[in-house]
Every structure is written in C-alpha cells, then in structure tokens.
C-alpha atoms as a PDB file:
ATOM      1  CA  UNK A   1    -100.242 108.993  43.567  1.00  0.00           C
ATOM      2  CA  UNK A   2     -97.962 106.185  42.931  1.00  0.00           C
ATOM      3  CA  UNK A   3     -97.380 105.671  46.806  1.00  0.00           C
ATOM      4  CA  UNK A   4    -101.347 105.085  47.160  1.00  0.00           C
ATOM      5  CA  UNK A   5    -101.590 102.669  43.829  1.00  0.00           C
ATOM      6  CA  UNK A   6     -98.701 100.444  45.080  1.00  0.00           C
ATOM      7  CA  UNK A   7    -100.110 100.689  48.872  1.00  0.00           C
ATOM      8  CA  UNK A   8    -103.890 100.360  47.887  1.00  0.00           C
ATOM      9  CA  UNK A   9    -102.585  96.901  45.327  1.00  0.00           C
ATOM     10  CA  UNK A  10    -100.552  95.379  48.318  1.00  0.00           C
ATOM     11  CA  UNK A  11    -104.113  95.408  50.822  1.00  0.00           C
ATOM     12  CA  UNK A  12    -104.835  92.232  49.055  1.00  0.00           C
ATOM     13  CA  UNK A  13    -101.695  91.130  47.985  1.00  0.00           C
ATOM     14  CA  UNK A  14    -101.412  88.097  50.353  1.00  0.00           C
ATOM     15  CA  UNK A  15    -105.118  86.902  49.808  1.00  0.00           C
ATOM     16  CA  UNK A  16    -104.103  86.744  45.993  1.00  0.00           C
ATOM     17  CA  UNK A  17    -100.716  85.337  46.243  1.00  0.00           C
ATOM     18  CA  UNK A  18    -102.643  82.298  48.972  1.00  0.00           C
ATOM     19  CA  UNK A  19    -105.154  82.308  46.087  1.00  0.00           C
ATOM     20  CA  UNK A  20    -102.241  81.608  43.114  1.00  0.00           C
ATOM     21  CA  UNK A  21    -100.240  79.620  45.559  1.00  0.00           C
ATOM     22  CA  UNK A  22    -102.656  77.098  46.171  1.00  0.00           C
ATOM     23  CA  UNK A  23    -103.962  76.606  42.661  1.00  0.00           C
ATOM     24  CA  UNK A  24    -100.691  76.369  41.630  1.00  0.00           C
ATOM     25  CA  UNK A  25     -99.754  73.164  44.074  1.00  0.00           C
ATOM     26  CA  UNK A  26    -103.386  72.052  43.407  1.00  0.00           C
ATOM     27  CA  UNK A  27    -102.699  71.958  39.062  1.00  0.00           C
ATOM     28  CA  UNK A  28     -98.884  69.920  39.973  1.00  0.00           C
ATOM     29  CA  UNK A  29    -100.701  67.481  42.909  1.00  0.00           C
ATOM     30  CA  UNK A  30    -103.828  67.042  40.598  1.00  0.00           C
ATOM     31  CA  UNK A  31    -103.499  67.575  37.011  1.00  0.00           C
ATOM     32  CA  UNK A  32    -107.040  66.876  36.218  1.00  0.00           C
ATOM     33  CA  UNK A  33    -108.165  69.859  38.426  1.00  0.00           C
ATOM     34  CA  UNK A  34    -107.046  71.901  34.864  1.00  0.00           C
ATOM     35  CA  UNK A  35    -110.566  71.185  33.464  1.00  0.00           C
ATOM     36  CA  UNK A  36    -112.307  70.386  36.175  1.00  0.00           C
ATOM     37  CA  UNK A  37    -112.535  72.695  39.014  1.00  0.00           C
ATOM     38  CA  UNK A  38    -110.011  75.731  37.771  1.00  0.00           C
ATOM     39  CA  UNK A  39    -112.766  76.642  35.367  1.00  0.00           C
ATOM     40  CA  UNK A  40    -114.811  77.371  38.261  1.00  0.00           C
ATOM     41  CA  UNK A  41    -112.087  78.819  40.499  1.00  0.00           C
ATOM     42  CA  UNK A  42    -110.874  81.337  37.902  1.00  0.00           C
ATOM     43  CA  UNK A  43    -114.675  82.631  36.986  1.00  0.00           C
ATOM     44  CA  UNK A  44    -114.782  82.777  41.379  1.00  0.00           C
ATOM     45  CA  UNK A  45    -111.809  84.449  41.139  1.00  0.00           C
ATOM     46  CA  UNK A  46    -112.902  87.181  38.689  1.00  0.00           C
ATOM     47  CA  UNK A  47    -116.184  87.347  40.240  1.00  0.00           C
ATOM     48  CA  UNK A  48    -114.604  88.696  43.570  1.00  0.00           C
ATOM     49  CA  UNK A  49    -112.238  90.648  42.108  1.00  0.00           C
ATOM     50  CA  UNK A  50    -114.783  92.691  39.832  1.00  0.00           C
ATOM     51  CA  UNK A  51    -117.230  93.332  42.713  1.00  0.00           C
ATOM     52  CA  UNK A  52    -114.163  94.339  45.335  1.00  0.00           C
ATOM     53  CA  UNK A  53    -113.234  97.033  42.262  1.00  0.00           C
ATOM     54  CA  UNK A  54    -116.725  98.213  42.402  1.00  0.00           C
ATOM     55  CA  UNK A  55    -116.904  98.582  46.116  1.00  0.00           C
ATOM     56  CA  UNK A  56    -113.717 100.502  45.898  1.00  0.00           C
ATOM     57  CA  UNK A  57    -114.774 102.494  42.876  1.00  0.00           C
ATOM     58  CA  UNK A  58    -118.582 103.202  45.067  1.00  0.00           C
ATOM     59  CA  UNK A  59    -116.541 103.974  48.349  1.00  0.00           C
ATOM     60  CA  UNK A  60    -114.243 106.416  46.781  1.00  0.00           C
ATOM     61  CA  UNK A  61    -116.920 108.499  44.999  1.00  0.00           C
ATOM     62  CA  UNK A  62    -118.818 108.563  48.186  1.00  0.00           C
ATOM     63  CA  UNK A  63    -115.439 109.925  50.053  1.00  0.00           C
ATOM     64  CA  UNK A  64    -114.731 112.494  47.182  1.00  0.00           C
ATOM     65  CA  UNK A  65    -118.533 113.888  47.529  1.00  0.00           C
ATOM     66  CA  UNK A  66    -118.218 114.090  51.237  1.00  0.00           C
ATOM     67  CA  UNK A  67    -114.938 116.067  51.050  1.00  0.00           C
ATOM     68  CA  UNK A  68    -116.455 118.135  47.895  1.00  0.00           C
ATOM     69  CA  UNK A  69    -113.637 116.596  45.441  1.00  0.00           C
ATOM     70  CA  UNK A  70    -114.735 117.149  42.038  1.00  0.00           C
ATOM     71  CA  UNK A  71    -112.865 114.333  40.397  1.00  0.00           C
ATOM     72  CA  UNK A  72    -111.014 111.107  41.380  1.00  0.00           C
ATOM     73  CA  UNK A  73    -107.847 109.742  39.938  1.00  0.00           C
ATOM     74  CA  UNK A  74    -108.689 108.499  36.797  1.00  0.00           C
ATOM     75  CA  UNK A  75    -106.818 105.397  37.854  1.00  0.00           C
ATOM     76  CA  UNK A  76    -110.144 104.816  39.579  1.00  0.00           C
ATOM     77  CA  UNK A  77    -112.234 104.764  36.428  1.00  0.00           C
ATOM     78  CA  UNK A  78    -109.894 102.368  34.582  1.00  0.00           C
ATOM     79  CA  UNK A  79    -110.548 100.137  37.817  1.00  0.00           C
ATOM     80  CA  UNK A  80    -114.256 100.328  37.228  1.00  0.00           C
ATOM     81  CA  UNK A  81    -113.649  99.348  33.600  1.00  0.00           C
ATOM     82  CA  UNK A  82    -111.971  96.529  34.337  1.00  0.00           C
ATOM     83  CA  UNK A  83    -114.387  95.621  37.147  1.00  0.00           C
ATOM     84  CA  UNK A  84    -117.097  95.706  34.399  1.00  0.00           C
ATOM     85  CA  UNK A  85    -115.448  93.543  31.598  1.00  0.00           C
ATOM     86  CA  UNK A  86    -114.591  91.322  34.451  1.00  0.00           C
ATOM     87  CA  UNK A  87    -118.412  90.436  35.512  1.00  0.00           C
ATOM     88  CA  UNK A  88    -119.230  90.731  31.654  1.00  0.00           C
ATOM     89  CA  UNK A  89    -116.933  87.793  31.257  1.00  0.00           C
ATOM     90  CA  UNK A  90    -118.319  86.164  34.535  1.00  0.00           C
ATOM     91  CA  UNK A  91    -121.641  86.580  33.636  1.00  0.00           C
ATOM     92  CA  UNK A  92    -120.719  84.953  29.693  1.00  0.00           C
ATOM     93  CA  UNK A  93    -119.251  82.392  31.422  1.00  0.00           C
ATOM     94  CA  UNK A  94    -121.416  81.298  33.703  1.00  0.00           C
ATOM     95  CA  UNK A  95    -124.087  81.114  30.941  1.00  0.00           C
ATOM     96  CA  UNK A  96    -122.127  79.219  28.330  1.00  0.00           C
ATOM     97  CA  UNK A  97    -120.125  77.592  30.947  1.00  0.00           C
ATOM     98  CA  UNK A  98    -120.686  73.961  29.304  1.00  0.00           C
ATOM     99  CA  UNK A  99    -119.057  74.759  26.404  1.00  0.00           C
ATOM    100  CA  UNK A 100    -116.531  77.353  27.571  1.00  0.00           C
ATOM    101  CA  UNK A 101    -115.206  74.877  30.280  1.00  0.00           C
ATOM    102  CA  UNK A 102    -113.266  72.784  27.957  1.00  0.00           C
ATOM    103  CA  UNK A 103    -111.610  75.973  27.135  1.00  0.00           C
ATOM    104  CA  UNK A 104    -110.479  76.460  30.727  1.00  0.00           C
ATOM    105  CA  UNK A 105    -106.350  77.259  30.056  1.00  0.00           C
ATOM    106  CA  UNK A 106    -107.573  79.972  27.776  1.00  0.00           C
ATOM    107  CA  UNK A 107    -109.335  81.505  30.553  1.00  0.00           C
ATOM    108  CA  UNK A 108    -106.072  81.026  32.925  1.00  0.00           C
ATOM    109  CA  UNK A 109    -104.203  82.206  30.119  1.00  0.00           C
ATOM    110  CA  UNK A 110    -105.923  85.562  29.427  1.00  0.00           C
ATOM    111  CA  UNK A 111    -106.354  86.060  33.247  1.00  0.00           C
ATOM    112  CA  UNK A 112    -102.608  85.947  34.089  1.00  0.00           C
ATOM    113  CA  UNK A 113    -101.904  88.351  31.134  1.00  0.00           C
ATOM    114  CA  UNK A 114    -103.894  90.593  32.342  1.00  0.00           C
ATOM    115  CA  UNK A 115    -102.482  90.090  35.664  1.00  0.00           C
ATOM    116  CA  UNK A 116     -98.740  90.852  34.164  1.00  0.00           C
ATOM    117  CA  UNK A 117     -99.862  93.940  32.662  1.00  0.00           C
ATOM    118  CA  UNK A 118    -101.694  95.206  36.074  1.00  0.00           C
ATOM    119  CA  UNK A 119     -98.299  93.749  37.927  1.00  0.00           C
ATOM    120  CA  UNK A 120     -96.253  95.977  35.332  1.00  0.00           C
ATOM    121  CA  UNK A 121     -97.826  99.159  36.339  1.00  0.00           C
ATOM    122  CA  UNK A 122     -97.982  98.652  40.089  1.00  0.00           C
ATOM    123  CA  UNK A 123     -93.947  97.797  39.562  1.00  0.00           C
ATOM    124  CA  UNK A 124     -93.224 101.563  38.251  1.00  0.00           C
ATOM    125  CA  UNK A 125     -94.927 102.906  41.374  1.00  0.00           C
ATOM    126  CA  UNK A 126     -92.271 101.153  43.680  1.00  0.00           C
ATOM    127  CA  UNK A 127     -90.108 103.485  45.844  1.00  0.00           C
ATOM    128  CA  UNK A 128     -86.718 102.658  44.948  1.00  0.00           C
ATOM    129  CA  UNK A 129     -85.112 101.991  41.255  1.00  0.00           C
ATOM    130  CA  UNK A 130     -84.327  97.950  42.902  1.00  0.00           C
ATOM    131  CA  UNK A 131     -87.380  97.543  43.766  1.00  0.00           C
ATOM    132  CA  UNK A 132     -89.307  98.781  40.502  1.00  0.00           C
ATOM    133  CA  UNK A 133     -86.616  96.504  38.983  1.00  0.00           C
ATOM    134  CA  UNK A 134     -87.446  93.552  40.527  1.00  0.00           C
ATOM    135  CA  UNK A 135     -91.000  94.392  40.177  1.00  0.00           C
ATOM    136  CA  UNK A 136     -90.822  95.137  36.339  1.00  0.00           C
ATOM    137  CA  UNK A 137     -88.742  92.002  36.172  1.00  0.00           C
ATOM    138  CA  UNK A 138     -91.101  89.384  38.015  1.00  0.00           C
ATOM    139  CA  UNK A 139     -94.408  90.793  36.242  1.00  0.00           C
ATOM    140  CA  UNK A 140     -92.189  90.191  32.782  1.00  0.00           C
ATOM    141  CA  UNK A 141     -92.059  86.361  33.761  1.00  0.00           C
ATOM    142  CA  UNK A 142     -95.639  86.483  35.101  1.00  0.00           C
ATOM    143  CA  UNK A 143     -96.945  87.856  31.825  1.00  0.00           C
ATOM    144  CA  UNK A 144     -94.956  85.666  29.884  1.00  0.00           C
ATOM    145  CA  UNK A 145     -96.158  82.137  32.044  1.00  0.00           C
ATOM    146  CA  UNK A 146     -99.451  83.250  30.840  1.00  0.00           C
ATOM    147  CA  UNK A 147     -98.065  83.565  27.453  1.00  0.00           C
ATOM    148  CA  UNK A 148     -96.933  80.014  27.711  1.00  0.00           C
ATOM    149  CA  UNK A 149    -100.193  78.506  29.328  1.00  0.00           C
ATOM    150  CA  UNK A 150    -102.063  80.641  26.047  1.00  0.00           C
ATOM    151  CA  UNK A 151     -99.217  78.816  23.749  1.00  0.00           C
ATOM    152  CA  UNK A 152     -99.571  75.291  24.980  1.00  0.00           C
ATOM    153  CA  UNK A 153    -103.173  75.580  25.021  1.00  0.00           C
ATOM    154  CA  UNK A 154    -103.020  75.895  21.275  1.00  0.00           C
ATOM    155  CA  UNK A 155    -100.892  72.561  20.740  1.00  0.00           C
ATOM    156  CA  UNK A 156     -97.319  74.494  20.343  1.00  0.00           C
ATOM    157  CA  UNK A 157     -96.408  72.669  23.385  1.00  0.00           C
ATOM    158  CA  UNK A 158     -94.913  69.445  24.268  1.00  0.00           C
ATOM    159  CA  UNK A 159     -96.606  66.914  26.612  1.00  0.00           C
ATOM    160  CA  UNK A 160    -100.131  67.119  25.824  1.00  0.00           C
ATOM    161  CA  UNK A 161    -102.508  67.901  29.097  1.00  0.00           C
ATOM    162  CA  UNK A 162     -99.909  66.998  31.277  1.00  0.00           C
ATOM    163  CA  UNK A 163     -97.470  69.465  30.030  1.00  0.00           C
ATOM    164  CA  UNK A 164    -100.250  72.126  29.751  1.00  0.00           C
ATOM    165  CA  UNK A 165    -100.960  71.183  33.730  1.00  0.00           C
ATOM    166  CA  UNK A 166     -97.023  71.987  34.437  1.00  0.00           C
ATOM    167  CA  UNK A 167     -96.755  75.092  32.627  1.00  0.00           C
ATOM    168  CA  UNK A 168    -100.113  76.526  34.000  1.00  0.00           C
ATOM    169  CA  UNK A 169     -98.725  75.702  37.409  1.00  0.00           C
ATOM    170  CA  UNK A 170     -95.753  76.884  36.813  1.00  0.00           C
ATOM    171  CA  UNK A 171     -97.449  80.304  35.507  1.00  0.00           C
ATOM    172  CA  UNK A 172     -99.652  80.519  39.029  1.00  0.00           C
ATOM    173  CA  UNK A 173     -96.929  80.008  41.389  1.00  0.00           C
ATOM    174  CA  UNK A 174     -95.118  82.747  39.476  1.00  0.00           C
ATOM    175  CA  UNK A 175     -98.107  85.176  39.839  1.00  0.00           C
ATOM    176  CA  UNK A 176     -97.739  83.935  43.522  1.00  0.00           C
ATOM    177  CA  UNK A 177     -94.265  84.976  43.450  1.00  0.00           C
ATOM    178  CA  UNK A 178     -94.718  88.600  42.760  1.00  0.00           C
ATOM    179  CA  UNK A 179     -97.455  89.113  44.559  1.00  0.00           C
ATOM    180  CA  UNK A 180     -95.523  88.456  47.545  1.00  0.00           C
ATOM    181  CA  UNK A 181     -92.787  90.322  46.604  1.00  0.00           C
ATOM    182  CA  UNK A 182     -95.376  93.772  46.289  1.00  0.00           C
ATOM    183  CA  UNK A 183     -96.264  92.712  49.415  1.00  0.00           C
ATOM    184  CA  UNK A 184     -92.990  92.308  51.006  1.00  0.00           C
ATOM    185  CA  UNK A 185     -91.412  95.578  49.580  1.00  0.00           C
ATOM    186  CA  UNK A 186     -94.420  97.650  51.007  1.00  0.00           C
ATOM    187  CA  UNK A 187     -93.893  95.982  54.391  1.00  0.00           C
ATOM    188  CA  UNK A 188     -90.180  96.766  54.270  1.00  0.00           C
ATOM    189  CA  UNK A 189     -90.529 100.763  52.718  1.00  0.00           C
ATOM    190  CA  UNK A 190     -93.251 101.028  55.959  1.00  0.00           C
ATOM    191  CA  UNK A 191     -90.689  99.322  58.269  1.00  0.00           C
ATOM    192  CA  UNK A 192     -88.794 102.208  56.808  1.00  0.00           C
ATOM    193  CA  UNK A 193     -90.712 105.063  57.306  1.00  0.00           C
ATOM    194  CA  UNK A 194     -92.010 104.450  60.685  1.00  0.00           C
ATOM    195  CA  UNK A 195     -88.097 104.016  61.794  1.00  0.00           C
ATOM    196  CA  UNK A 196     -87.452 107.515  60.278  1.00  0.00           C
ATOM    197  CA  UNK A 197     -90.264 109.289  62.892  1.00  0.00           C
END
C-alpha cells in the first residue's frame, strides 16, 4: 500500500514541481505577480488538482466494480475529500474573487501547508529509512515556508510586500524541491528493481 501511494504521488510529481518552480522564479523576477496573477494561478492550480482527484477517485471505483472489489483503500476516500473542499474553495473563490484577491498570500499560504502535510505522508511511504528521512525532512521545511508566507502575510515580517514576495518564493521553490526529490527517489528504487530481474 505504501509502494502504490508513493508511486501513484510521483505520476505527477514533475508537472507540480515545473508548476512550483516557475511561480517561484516568476514571484523573485516579478514581485507584483504576488497579487496579481498568483491569485489566479493558485485557484488554477487547485482547480486541476481537485478534478484529477476525482478522475482518480471515478476510475478506481470503476476498476474495483469490474474486478468485484468490495472496498478501496480508504486512502482513496480521503482523496475525494480533499478533491471536494478543493473545488468548494475554487468555486468560493471564483465568486468572491474581488475581494478575496487582495488576500492572495493567504491562499499560497494555506495551499503549501496543506501541501507539507500531504508531502509528510507520502515521505513515510519511501522505501528506505534515508529516503523517508530526507522526505520527512524536506516536507518539514515545505510546511514551514508556508508557515512563513501565512506569518508575513499578517505583518510579523520584515520588508513589507517585497519581503512577503521573497519568502513566498522562497516557500514555492522549496515545494519544488521536494517534489523532485519524490520524484527522483522513485526513479532511482525502479532503477533498482528492474536491475534485480
């Protein structure tokens, strides 16, 4: 089970980390992007990610009822949750976007905590005891850089917008980070296994 979760999170991994990466140079080249166009990205962002849950969730029920499995992992049904709250919050945000975009490093914020706690459990599912220690220890710093863009949001910063723009940067290239390291582990533990047959 924890073989599929950290295989089945690593499919996208590479898409996400492009997705984090390039925000993440976009916030440091252009500073204004913050509460401009990130509102906009992140609500894209959650949009995808809440219908590719759903698809998953729809695709897996339809495999379990062909094979005659009574229940899925119920891994899959705290997917679907998420997926839900995720186009709930789309769906709010979208509506009230004129007053919610001012509010846009809350949204980053919120979204890379999230992130760290959904990077913490795909880290325990890693192979080896390194690698789950690596893991453990990048979605730490990933969860706490969107700690920090949630804390400088509020004004316990230093540096005003500018400083806000750094640290939310700084918090996307480190969700960039990890998800390239998921993504490199798998590659290596399959290098692995297909040298062992």
């Amino acid at each position: 089970m924890d073989a599929f979760l950290f295989e089945d999170f690593t499919k996208c991994a590479m898409l996400r980390a492009a997705f984090w990466g390039i925000m993440g140079i976009i916030l440091f080249a252009l500073p204004n992007f913050l509460l401009d166009g990130m509102f906009y990205a992140i609500v894209g962002y959650m949009l995808a990610d809440g219908i590719w849950r759903i698809v998953k969730f729809v695709r897996e029920s339809a495999a379990n009822h062909i094979h005659d499995k009574k229940a899925g992992s119920p891994l899959r049904y705290f997917s679907l949750v998420i997926a839900v709250l995720l186009l709930v919050v789309v769906a709010h945000s979208i509506i009230f976007r004129h007053f919610l975009i001012q509010i846009t490093p809350v949204y980053l914020g919120g979204l890379l905590l999230l992130e760290g706690i959904i990077y913490f459990v795909i880290a325990l599912c890693a192979n080896t005891f390194p690698q789950r220690g690596l893991l453990v220890f990048l979605s730490v710093i990933a969860f706490l850089g969107g700690a920090a863009v949630l804390v400088f949001t509020f004004g316990f910063g230093v540096g005003g917008i500018p400083g806000l723009t750094k640290v939310s940067g700084t918090a996307l290239l480190l969700a960039c980070l990890y998800e390239l390291a998921a993504y490199l582990i798998y590659r290596k533990n399959v290098t692995a296994q297909t040298r062992r047959i």
